[in-house]
C-alpha atoms as a PDB file:
ATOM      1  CA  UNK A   1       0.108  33.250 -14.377  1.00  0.00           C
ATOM      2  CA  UNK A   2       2.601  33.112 -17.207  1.00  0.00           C
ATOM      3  CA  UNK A   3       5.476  34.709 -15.092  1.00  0.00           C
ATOM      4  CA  UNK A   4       4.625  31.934 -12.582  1.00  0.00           C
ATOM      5  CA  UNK A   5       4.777  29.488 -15.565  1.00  0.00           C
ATOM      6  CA  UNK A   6       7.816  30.783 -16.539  1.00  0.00           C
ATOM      7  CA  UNK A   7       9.514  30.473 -13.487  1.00  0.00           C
ATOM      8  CA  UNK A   8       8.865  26.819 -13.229  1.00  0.00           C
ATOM      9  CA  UNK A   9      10.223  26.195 -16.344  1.00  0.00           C
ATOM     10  CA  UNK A  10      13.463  28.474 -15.527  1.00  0.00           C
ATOM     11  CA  UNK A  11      13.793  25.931 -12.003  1.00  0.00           C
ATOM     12  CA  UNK A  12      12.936  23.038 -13.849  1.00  0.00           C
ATOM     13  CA  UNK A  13      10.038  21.911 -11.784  1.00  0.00           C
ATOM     14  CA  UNK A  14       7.823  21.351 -14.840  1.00  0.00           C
ATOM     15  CA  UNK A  15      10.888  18.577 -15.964  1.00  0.00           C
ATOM     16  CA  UNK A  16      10.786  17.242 -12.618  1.00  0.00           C
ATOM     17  CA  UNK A  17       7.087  17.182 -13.116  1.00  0.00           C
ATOM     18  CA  UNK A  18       6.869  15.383 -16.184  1.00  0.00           C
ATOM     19  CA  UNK A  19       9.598  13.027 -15.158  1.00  0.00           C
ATOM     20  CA  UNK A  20       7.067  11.728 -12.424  1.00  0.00           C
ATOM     21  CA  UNK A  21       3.932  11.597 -14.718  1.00  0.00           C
ATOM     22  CA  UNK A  22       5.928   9.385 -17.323  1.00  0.00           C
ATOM     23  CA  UNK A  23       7.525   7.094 -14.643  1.00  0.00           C
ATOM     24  CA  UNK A  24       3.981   7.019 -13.043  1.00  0.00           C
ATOM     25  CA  UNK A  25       2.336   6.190 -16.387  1.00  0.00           C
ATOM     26  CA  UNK A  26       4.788   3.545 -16.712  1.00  0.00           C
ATOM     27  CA  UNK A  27       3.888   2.284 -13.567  1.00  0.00           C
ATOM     28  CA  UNK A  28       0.181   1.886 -14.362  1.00  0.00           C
ATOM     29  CA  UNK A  29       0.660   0.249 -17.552  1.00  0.00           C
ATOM     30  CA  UNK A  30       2.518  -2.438 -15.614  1.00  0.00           C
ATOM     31  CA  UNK A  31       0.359  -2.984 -13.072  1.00  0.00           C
ATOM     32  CA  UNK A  32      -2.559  -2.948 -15.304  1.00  0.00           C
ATOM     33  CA  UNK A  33      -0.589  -5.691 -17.399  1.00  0.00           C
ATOM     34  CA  UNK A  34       0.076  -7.935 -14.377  1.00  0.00           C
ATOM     35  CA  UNK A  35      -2.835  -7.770 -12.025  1.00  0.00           C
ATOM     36  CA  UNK A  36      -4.810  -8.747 -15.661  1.00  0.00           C
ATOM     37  CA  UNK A  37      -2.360 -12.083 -16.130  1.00  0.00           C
ATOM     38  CA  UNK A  38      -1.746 -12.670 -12.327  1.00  0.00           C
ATOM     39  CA  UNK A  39      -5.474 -11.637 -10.867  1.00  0.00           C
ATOM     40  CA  UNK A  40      -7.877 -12.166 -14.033  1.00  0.00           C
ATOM     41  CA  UNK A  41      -8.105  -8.549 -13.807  1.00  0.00           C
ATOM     42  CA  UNK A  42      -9.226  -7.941 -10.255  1.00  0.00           C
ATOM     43  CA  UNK A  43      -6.868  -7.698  -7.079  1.00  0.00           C
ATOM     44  CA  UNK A  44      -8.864  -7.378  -3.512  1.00  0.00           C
ATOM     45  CA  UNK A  45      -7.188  -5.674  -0.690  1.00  0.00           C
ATOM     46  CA  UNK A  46      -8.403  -5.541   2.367  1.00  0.00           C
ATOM     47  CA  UNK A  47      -6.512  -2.955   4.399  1.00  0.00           C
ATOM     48  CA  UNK A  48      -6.344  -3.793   8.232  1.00  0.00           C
ATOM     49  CA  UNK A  49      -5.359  -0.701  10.552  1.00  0.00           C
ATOM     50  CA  UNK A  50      -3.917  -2.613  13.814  1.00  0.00           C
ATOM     51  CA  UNK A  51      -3.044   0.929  15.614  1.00  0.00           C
ATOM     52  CA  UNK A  52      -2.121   3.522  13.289  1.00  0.00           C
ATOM     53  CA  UNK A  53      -1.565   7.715  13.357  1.00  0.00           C
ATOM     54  CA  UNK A  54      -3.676   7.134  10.070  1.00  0.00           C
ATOM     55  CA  UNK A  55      -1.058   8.538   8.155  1.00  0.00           C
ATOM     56  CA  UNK A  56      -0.769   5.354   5.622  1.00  0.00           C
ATOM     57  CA  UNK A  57      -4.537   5.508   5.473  1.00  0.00           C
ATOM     58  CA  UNK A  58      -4.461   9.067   4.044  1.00  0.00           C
ATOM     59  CA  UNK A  59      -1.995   7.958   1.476  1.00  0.00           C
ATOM     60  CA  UNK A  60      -3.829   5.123   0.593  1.00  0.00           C
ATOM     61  CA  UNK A  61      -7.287   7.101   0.181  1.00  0.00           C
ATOM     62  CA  UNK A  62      -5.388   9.251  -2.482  1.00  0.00           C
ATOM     63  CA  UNK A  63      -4.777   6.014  -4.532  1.00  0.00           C
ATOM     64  CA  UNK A  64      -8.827   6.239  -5.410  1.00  0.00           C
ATOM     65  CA  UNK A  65      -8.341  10.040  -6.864  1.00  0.00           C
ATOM     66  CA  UNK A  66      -8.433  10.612 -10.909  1.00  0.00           C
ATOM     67  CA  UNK A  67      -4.878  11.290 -10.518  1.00  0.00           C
ATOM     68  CA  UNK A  68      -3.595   7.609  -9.340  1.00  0.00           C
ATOM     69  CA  UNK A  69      -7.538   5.855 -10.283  1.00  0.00           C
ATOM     70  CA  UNK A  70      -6.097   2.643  -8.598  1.00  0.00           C
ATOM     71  CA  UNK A  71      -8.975   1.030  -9.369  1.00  0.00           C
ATOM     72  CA  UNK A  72      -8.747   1.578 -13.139  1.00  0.00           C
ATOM     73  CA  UNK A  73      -6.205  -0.667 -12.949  1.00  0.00           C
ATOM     74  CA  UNK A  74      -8.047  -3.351 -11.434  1.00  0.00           C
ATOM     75  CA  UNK A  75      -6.650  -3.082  -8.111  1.00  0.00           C
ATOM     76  CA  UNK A  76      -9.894  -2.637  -5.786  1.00  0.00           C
ATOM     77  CA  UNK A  77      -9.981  -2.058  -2.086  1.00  0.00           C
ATOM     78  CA  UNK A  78     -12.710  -4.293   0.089  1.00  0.00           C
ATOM     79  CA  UNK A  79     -14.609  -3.880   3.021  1.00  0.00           C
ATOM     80  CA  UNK A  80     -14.647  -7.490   3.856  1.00  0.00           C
ATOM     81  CA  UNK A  81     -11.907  -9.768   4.522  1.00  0.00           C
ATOM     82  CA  UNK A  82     -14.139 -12.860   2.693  1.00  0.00           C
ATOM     83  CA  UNK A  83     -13.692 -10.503  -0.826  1.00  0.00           C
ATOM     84  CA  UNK A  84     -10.250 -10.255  -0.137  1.00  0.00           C
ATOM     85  CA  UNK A  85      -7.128 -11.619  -2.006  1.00  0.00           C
ATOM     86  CA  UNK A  86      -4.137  -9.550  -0.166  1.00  0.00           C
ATOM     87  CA  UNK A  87      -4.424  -8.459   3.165  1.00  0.00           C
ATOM     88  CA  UNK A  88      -3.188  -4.661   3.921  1.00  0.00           C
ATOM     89  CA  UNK A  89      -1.755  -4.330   7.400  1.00  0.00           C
ATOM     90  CA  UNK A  90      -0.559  -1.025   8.672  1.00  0.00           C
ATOM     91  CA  UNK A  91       0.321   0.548  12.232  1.00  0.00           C
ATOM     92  CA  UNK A  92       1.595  -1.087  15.179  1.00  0.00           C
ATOM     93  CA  UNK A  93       0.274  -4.971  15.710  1.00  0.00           C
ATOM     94  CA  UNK A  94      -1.196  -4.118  18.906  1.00  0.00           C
ATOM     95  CA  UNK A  95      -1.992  -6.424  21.778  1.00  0.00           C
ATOM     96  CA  UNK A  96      -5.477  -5.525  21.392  1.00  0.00           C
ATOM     97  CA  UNK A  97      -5.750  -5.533  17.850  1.00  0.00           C
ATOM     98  CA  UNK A  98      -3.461  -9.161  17.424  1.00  0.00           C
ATOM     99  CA  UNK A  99      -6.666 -11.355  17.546  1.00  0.00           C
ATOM    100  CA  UNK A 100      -8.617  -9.199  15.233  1.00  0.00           C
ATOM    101  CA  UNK A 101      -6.291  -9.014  12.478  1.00  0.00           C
ATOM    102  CA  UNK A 102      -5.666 -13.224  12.655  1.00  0.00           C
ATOM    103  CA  UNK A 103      -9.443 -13.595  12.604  1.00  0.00           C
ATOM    104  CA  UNK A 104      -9.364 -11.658   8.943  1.00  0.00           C
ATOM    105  CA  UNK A 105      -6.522 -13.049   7.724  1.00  0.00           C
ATOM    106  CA  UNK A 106      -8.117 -16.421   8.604  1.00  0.00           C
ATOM    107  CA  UNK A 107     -11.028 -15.138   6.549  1.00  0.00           C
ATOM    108  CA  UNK A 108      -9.107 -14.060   3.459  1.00  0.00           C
ATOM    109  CA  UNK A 109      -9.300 -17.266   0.820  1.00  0.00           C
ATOM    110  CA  UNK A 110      -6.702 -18.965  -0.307  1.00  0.00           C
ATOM    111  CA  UNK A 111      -4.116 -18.345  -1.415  1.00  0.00           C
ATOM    112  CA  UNK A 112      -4.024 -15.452   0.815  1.00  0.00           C
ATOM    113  CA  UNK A 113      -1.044 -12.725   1.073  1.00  0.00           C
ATOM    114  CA  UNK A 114      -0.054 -10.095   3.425  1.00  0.00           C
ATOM    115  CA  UNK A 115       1.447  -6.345   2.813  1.00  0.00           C
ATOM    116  CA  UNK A 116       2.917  -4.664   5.527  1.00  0.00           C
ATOM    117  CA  UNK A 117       2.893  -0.787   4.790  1.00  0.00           C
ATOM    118  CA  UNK A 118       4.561   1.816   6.653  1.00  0.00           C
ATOM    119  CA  UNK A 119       7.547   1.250   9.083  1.00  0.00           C
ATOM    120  CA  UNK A 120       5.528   0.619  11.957  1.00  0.00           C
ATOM    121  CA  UNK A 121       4.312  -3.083  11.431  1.00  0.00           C
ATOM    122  CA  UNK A 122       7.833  -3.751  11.734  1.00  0.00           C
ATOM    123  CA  UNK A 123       9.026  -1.711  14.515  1.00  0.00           C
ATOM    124  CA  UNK A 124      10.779   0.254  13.291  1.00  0.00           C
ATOM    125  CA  UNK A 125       9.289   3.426  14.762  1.00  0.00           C
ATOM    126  CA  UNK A 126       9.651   5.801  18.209  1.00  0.00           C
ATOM    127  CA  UNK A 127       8.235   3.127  20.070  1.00  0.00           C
ATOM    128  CA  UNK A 128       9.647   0.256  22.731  1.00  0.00           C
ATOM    129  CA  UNK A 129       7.921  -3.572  23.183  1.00  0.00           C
ATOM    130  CA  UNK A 130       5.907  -2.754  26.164  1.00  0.00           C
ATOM    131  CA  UNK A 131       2.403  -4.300  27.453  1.00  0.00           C
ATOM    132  CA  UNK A 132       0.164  -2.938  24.860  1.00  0.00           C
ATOM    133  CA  UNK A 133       2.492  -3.588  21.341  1.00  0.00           C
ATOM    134  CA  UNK A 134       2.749  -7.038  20.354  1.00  0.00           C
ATOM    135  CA  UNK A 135       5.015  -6.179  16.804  1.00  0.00           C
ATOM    136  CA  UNK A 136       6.549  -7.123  14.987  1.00  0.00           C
ATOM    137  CA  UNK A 137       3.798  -8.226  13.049  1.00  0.00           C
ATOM    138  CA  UNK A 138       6.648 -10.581  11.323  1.00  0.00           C
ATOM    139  CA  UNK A 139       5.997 -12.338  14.436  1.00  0.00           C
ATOM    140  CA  UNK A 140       2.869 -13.760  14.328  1.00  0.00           C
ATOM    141  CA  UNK A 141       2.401 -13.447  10.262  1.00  0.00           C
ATOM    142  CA  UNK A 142       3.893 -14.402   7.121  1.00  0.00           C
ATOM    143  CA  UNK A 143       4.657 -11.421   5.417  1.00  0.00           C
ATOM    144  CA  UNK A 144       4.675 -11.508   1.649  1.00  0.00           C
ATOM    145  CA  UNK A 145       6.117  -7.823   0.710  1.00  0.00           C
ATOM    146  CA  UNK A 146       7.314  -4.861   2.833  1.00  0.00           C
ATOM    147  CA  UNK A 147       6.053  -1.447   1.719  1.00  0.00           C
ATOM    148  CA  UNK A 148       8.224   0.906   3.818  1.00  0.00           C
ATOM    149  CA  UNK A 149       8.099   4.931   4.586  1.00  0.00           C
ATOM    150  CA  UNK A 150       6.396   6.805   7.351  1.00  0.00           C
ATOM    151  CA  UNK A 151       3.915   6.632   5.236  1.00  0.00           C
ATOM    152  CA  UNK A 152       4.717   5.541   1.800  1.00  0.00           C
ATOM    153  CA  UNK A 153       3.730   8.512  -0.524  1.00  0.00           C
ATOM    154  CA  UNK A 154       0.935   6.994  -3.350  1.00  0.00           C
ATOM    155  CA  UNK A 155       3.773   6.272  -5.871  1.00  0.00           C
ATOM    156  CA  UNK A 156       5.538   4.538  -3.565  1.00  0.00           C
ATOM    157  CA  UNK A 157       2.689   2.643  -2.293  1.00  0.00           C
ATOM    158  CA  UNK A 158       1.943   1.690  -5.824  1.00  0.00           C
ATOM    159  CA  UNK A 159       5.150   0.351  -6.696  1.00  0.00           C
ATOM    160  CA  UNK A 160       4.982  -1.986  -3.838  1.00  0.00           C
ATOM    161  CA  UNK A 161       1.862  -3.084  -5.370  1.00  0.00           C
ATOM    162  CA  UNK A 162       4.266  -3.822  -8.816  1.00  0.00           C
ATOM    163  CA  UNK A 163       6.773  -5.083  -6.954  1.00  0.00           C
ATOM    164  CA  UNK A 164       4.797  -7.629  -4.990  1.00  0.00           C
ATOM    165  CA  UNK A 165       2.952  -8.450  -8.063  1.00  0.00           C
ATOM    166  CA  UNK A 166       6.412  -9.169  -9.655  1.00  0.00           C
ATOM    167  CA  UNK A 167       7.008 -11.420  -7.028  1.00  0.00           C
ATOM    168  CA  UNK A 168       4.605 -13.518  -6.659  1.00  0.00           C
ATOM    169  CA  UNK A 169       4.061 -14.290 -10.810  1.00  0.00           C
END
């Protein structure tokens, strides 16, 4: 164990290592700070999957570990669209799935935003416009923030968060 430790140290992965956990710590600080001015301490997401691999789905489910404890920083994800402040939309807008994802975000109260995570709300993926994809989702929604990657690791997924915080105080 302490030749592995060692080694680390040699490589500098432990540096690297506690390079992340400070700029994460940062991170949660400021997004504690913010949703507690800009949310009275409680930001709802509803995440909408409108035909997704599932990848940005596993991310997100690693935001509610002990290591990220998202919802320590009073940013809480709901099963109901009514609960909702922000609306989470990931995967292709399918034709299928178009009507669905209107009727929540017509069920989200006002004021109501949208997140678009990944790159395939926008198109930008493998894929061509055919009879079953009706993205963008820029489209047929107002999209308040972008969250891009295929998927967004957790860190990056939370700084989206911060950053569409910051833009919307």
């Amino acid at each position: 164990m302490i030749k592995f430790w060692n080694k680390r140290v040699r490589e500098g992965i432990v540096t690297e290592s506690k390079e992340l956990e400070s700029e994460l710590a940062l991170i949660k600080k400021e997004i504690q700070e913010r949703v507690s001015k800009t949310f009275a301490g409680s930001l709802a997401i509803r995440m909408v999957d409108s035909g997704s691999c599932n990848a940005c789905e596993a991310e997100c489910n690693a935001l509610s570990n002990p290591y990220y404890d998202l919802e320590r920083l009073g940013i809480y994800f709901v099963a109901s669209p009514r609960h909702a402040d922000v609306m989470l939309l990931s995967g292709l807008l399918t034709f299928n799935m178009t009507p669905h994802v209107k009727d929540a975000y017509e069920q989200i109260p006002a004021p109501k935003w949208i997140i678009t995570l990944g790159d395939c709300p926008l198109m930008q993926v493998p894929f061509e416009k055919n009879y079953a994809i009706n993205a963008p989702a820029e489209e047929h929604f107002h999209i308040t923030h972008h969250i891009a990657g295929c998927p967004p690791n957790p860190l990056e997924i939370m700084q989206g968060f911060l950053e569409f915080i910051r833009k919307i105080s």
